[in-house]
C-alpha atoms as a PDB file:
ATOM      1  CA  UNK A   1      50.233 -19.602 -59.821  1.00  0.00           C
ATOM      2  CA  UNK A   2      49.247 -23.083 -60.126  1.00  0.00           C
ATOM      3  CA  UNK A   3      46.272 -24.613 -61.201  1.00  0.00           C
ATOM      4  CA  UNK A   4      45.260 -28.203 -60.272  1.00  0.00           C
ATOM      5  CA  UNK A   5      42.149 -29.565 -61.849  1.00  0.00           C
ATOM      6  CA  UNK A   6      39.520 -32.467 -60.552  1.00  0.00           C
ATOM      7  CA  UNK A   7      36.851 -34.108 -62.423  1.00  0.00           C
ATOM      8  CA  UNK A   8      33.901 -35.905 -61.659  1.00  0.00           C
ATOM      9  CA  UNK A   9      31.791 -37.314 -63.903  1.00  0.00           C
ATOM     10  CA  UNK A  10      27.887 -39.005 -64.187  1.00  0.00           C
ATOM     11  CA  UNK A  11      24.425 -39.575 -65.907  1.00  0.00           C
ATOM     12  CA  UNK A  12      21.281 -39.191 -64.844  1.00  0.00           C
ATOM     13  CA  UNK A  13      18.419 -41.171 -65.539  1.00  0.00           C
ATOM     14  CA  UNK A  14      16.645 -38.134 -67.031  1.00  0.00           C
ATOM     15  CA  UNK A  15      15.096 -37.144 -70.318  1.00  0.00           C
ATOM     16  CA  UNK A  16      16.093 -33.821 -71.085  1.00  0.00           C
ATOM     17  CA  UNK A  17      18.832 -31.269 -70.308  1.00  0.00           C
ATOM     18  CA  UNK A  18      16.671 -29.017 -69.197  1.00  0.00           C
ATOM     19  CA  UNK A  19      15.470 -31.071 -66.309  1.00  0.00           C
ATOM     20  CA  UNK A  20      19.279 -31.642 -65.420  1.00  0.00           C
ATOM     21  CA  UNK A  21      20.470 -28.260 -65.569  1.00  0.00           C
ATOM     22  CA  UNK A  22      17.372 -26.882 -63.915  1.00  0.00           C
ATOM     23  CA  UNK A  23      17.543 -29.023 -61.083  1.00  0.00           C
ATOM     24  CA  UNK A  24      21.217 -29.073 -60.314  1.00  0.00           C
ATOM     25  CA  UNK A  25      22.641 -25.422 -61.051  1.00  0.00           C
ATOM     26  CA  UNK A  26      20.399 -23.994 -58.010  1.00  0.00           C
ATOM     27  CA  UNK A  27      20.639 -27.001 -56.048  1.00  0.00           C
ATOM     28  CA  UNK A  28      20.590 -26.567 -52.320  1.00  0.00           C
ATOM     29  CA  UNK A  29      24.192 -26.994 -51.204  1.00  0.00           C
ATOM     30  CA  UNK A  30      23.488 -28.580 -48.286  1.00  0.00           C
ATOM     31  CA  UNK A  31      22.366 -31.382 -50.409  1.00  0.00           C
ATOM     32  CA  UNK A  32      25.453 -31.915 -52.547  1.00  0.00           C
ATOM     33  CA  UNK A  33      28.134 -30.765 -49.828  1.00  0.00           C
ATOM     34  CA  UNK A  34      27.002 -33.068 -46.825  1.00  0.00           C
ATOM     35  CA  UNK A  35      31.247 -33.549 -45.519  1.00  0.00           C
ATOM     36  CA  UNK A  36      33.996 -35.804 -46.476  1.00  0.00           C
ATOM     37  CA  UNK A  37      36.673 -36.811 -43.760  1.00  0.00           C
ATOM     38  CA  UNK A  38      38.277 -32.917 -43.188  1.00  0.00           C
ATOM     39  CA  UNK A  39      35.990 -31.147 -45.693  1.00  0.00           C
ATOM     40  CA  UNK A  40      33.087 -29.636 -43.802  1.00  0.00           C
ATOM     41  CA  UNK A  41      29.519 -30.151 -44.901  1.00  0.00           C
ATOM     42  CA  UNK A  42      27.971 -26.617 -46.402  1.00  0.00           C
ATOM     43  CA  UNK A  43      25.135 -26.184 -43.802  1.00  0.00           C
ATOM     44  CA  UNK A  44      23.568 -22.723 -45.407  1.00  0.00           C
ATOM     45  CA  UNK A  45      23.600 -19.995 -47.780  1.00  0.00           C
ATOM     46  CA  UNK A  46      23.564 -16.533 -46.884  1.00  0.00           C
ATOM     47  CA  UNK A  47      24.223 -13.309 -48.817  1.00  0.00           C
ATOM     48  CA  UNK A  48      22.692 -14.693 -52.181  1.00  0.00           C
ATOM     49  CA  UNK A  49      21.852 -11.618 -53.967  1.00  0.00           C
ATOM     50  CA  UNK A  50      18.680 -13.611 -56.063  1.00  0.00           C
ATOM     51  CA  UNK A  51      18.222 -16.386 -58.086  1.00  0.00           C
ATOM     52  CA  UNK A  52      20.905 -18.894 -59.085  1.00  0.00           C
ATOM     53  CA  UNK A  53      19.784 -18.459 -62.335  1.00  0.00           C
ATOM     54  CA  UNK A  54      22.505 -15.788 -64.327  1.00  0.00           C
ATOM     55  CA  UNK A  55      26.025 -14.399 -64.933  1.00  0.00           C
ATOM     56  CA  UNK A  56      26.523 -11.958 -61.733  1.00  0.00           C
ATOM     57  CA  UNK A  57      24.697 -13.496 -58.761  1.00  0.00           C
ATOM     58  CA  UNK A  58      26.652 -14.503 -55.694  1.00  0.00           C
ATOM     59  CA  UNK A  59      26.293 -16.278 -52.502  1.00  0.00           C
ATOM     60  CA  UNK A  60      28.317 -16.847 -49.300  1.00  0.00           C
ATOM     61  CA  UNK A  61      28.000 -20.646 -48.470  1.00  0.00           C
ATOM     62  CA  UNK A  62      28.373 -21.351 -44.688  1.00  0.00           C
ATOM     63  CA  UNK A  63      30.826 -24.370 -43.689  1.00  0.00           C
ATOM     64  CA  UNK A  64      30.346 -26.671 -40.838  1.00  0.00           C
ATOM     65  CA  UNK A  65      33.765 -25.608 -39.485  1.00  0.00           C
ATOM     66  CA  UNK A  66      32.153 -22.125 -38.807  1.00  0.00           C
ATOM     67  CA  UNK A  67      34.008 -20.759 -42.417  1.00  0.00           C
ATOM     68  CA  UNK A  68      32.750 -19.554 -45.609  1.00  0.00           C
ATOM     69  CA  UNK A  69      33.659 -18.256 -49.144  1.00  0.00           C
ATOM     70  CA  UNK A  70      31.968 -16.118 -52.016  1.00  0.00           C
ATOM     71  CA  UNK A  71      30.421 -17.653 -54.579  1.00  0.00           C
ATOM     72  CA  UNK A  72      30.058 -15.813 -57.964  1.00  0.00           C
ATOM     73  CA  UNK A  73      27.951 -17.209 -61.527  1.00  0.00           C
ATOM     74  CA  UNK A  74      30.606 -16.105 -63.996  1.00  0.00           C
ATOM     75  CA  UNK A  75      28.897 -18.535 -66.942  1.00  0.00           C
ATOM     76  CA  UNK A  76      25.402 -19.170 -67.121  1.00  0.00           C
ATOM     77  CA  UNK A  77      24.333 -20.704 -70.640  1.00  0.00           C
ATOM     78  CA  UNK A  78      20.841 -22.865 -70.066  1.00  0.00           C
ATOM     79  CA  UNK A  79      20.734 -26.008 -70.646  1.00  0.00           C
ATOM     80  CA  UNK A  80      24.097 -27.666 -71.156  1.00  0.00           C
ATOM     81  CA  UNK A  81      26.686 -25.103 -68.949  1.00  0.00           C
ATOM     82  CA  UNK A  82      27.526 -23.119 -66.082  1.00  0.00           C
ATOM     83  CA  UNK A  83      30.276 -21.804 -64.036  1.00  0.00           C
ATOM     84  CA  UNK A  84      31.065 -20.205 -61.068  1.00  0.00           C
ATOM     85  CA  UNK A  85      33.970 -18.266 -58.820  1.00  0.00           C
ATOM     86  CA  UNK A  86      34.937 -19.044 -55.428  1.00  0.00           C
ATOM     87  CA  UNK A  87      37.102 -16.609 -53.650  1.00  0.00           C
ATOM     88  CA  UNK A  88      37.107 -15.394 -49.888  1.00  0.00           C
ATOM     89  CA  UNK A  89      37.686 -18.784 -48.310  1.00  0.00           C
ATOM     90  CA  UNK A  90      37.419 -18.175 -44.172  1.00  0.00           C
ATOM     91  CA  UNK A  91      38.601 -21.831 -43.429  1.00  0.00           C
ATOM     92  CA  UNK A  92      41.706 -23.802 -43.796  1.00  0.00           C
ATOM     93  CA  UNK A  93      41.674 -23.724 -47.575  1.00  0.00           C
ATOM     94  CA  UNK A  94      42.625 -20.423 -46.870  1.00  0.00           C
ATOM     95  CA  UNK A  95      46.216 -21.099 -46.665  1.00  0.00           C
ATOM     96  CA  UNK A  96      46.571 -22.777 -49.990  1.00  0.00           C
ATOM     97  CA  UNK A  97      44.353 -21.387 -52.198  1.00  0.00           C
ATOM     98  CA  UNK A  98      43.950 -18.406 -53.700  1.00  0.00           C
ATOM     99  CA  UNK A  99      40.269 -19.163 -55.848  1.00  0.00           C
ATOM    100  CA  UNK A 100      38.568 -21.714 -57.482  1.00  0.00           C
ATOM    101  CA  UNK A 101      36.380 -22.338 -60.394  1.00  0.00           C
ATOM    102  CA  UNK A 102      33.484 -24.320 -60.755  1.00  0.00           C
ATOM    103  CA  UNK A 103      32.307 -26.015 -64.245  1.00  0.00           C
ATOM    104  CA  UNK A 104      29.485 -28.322 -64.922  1.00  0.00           C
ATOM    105  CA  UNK A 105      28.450 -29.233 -68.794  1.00  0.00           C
ATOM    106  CA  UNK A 106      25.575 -31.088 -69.765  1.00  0.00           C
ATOM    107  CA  UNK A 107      24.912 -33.444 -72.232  1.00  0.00           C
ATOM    108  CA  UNK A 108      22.761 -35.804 -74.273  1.00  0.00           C
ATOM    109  CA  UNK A 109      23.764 -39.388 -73.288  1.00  0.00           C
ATOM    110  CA  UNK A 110      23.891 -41.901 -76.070  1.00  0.00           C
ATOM    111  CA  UNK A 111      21.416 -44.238 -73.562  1.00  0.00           C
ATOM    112  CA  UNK A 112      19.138 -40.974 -73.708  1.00  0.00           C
ATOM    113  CA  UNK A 113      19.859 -39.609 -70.320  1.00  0.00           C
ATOM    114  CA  UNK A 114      21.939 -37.014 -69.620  1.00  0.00           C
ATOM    115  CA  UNK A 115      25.744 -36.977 -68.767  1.00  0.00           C
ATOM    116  CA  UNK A 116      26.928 -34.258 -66.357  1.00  0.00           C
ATOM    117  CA  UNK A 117      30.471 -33.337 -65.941  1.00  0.00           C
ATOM    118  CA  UNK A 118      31.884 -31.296 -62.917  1.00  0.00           C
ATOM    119  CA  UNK A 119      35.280 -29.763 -63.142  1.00  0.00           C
ATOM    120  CA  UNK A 120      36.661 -27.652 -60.356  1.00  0.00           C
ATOM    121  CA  UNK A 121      40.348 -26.077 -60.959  1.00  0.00           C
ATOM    122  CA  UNK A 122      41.922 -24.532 -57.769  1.00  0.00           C
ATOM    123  CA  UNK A 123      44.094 -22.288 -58.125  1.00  0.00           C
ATOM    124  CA  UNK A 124      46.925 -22.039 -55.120  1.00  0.00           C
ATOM    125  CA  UNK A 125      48.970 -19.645 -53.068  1.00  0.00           C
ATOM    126  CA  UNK A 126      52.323 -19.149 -54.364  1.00  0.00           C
ATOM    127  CA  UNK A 127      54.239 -21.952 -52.870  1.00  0.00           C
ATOM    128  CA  UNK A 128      51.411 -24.031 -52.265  1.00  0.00           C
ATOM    129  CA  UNK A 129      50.802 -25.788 -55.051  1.00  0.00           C
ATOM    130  CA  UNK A 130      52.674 -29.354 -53.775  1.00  0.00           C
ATOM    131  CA  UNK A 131      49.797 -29.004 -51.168  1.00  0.00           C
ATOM    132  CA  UNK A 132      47.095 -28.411 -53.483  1.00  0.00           C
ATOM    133  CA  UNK A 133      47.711 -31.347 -55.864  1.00  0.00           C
ATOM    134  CA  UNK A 134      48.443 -33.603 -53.612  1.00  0.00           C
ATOM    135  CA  UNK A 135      46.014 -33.383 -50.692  1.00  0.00           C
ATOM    136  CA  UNK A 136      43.357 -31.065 -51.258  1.00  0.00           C
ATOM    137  CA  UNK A 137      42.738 -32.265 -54.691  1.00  0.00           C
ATOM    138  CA  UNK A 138      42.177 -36.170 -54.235  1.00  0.00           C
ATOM    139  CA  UNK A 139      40.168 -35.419 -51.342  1.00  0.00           C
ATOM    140  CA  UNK A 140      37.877 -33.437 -53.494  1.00  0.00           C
ATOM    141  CA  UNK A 141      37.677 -35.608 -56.230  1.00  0.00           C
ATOM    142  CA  UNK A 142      36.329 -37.608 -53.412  1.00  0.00           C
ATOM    143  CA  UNK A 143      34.159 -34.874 -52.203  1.00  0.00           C
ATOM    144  CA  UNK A 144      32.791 -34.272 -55.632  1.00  0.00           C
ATOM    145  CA  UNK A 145      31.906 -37.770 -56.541  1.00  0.00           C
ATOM    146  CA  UNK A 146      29.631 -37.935 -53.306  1.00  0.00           C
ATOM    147  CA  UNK A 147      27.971 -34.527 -54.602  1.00  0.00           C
ATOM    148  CA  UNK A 148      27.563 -35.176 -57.814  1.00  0.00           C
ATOM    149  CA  UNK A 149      25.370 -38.723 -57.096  1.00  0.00           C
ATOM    150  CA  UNK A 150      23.687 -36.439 -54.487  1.00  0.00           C
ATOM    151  CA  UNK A 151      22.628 -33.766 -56.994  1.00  0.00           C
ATOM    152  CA  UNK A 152      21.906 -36.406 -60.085  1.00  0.00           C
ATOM    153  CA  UNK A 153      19.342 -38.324 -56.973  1.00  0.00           C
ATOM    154  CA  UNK A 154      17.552 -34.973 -57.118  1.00  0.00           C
ATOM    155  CA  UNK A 155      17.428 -34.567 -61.012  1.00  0.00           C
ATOM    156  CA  UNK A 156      16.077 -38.045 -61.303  1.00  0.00           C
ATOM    157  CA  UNK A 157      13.851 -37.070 -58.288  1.00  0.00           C
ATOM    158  CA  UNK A 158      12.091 -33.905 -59.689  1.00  0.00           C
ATOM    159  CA  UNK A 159      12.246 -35.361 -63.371  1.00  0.00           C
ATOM    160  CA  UNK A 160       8.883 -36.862 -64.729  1.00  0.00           C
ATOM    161  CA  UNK A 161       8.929 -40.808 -65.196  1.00  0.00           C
ATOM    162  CA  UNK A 162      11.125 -42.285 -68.113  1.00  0.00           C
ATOM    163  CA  UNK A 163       9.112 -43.223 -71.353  1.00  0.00           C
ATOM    164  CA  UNK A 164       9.450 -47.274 -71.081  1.00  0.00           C
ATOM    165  CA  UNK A 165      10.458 -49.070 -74.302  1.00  0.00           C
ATOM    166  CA  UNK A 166      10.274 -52.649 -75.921  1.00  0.00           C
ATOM    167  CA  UNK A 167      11.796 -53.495 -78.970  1.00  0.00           C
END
């Protein structure tokens, strides 16, 4: 099977890793998944068997097209990583791929925020890997750079004001 891997990248305006990480690993998707040309918005979560907060819990995120997929922590290592499993997808992407897996690290930014990396790695189909690479994963790059702003607005929105400084 093939893998094809997309990366988005960002800092936020925040003091501490802990404010990051706390704010965007239990983000609410509808928030950071709000559609991109074909990808559908995420409207709502159902199924989420408790707190996005350890190794284990899932979630079925609903789609705007009426699909969905399960969503499973596999990594959850507070404050600077986490990672997650998506399998079970009900909408197109069901044709060409088979899972995918979520990664977001966090880290101290030499300006003193923090820098946030997002890395999602589909794996497809057999066969559909041309597919994959060349269609779905540009448009999620895309899809991903939208999200990510989204969810580093609501770090810098829950985070307490930055310490001013004059040299």
């Amino acid at each position: 099977m093939s893998v094809t891997t997309v990366t988005a990248t960002g800092t936020a305006a925040v003091d501490s890793l802990e404010v990051a990480f706390d704010v965007m690993t239990p983000i609410d998707l509808s928030l950071v998944f709000t559609g991109w040309g074909p990808l559908p918005a995420i409207t709502h979560v159902e199924e989420q068997s408790g707190p996005w907060d350890h190794v284990g819990v899932h979630r079925r995120p609903q789609f705007a097209d009426g699909g969905s997929a399960m969503e499973r922590m596999t990594h959850y290592l507070r404050p600077g990583y986490f990672a997650y499993e998506v399998t079970g997808f009900t909408n197109a992407l069901r044709f060409v791929v088979e899972r995918a897996r979520g990664e977001w690290t966090f880290t101290p930014d030499l300006d003193g925020g923090v820098a946030v990396r997002w890395s999602y790695h589909f794996t497809a189909k057999p066969g559909r890997s041309l597919p994959v690479r060349l269609l779905i994963g540009p448009m999620w790059k895309r899809y991903m750079r939208q999200g990510l702003a989204a969810s580093i607005r609501e770090a810098e929105r829950a985070a307490p004001p930055r310490a001013s400084s004059v040299d």
